[in-house]
C-alpha atoms as a PDB file:
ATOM      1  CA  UNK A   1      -9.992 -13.852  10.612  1.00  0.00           C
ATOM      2  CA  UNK A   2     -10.078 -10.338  11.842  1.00  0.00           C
ATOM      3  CA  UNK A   3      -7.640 -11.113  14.286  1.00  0.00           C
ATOM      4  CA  UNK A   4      -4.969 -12.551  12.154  1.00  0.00           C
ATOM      5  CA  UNK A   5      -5.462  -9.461   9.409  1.00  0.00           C
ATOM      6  CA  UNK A   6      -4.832  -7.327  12.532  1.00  0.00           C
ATOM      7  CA  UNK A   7      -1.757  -9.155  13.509  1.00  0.00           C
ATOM      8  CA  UNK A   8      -0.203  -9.205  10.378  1.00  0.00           C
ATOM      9  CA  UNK A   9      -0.723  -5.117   9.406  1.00  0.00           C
ATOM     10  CA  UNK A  10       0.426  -5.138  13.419  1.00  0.00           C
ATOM     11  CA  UNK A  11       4.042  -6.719  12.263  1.00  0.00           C
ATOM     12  CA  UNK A  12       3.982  -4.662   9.308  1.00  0.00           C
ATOM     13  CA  UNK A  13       3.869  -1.702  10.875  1.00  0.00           C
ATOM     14  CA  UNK A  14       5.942  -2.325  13.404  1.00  0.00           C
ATOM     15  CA  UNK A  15       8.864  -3.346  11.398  1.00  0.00           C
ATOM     16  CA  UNK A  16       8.124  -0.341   8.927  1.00  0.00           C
ATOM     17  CA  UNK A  17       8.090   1.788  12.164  1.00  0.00           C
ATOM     18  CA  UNK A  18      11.763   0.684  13.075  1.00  0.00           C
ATOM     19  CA  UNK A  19      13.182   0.749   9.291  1.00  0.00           C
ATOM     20  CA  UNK A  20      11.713   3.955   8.429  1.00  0.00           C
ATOM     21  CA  UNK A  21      10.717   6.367  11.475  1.00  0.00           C
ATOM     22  CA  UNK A  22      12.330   4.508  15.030  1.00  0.00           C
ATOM     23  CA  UNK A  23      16.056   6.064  14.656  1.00  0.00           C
ATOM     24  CA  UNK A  24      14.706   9.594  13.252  1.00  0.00           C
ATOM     25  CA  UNK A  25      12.912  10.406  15.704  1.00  0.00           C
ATOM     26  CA  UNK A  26      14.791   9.268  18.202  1.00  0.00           C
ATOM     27  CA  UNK A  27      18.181  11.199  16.527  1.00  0.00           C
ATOM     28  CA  UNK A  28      15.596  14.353  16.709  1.00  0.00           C
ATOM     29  CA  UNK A  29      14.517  13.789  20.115  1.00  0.00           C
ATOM     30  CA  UNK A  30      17.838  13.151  21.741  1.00  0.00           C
ATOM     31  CA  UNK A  31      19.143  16.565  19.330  1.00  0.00           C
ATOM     32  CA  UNK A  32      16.928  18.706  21.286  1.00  0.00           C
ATOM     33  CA  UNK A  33      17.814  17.929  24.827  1.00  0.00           C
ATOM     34  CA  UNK A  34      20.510  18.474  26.551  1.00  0.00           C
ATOM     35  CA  UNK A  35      22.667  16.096  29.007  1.00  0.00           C
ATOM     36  CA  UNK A  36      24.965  15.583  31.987  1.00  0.00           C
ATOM     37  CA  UNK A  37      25.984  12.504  30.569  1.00  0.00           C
ATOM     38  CA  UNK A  38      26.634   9.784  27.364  1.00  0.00           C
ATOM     39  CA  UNK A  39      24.596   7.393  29.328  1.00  0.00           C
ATOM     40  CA  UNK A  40      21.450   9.462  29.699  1.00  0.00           C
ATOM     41  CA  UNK A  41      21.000  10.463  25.843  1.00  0.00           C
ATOM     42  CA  UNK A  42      21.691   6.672  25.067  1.00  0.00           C
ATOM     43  CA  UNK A  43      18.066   5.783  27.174  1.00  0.00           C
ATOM     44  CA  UNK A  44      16.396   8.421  26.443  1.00  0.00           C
ATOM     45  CA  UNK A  45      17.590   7.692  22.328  1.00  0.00           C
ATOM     46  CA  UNK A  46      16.512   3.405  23.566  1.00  0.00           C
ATOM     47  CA  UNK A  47      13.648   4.494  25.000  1.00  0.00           C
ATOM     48  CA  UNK A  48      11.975   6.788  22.063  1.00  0.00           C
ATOM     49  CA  UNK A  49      13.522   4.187  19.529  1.00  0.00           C
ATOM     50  CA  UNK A  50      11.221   1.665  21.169  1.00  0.00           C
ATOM     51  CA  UNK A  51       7.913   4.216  21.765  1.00  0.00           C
ATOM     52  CA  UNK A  52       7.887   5.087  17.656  1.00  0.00           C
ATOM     53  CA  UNK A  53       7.578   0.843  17.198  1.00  0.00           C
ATOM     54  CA  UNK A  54       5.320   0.302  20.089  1.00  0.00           C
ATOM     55  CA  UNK A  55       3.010   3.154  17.844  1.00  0.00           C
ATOM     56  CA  UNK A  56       3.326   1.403  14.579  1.00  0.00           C
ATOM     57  CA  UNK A  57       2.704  -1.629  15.838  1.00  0.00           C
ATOM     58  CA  UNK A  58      -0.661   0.240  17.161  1.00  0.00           C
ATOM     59  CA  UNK A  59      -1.490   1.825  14.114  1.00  0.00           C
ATOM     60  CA  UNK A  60      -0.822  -1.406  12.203  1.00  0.00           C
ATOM     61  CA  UNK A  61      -2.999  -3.257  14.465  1.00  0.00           C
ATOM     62  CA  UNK A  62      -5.718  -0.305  14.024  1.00  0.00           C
ATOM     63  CA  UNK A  63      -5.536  -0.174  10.045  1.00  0.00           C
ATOM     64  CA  UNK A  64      -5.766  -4.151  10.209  1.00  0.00           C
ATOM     65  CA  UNK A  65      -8.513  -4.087  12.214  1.00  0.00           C
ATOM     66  CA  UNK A  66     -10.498  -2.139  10.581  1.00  0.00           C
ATOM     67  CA  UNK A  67      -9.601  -3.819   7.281  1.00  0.00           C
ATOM     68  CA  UNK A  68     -10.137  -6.894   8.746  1.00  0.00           C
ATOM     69  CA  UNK A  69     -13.561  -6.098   9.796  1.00  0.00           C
ATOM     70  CA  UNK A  70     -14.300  -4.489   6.037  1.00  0.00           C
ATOM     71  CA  UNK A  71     -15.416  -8.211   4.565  1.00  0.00           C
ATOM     72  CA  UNK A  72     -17.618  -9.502   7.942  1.00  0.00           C
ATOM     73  CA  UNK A  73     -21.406  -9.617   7.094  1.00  0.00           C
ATOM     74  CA  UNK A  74     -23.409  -7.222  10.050  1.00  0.00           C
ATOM     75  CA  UNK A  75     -26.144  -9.388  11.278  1.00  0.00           C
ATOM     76  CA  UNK A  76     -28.862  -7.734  12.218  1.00  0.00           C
ATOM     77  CA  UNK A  77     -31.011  -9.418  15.382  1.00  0.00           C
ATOM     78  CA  UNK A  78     -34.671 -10.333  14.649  1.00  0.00           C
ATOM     79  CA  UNK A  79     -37.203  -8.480  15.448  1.00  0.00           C
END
């Protein structure tokens, strides 16, 4: 069950990632550099778009899996 919790906070994050923070911070990023041409800001602005979802879909995996592992029972081995 831990799994799916993960998977789910995973998505969640993820999508919250690209609604909220992916074109920000890849505006800001791409704002701060400078180019020789259109077609280097546009994969540098795909590529960072793509980085802030890959780390909410990390951090949504990371808060799921440690609520996900909240409920479990720790079994302790016999002595």
């Amino acid at each position: 069950m831990r799994y799916v919790v993960a998977i789910v906070f995973a998505l969640i994050g993820a999508a919250l990632a690209a609604v909220f923070l992916g074109s920000s911070v890849a505006d800001w990023v791409v704002a701060h550099q400078s180019f020789d041409s259109s077609d280097d800001a546009e994969n540098l602005h795909m590529l960072t778009f793509v980085a802030s979802i890959v780390v909410g879909l990390l951090v949504g995996w990371l808060v799921g899996w440690v609520i996900g592992g909240a409920g479990g029972s720790s079994k302790t081995p016999a002595a």
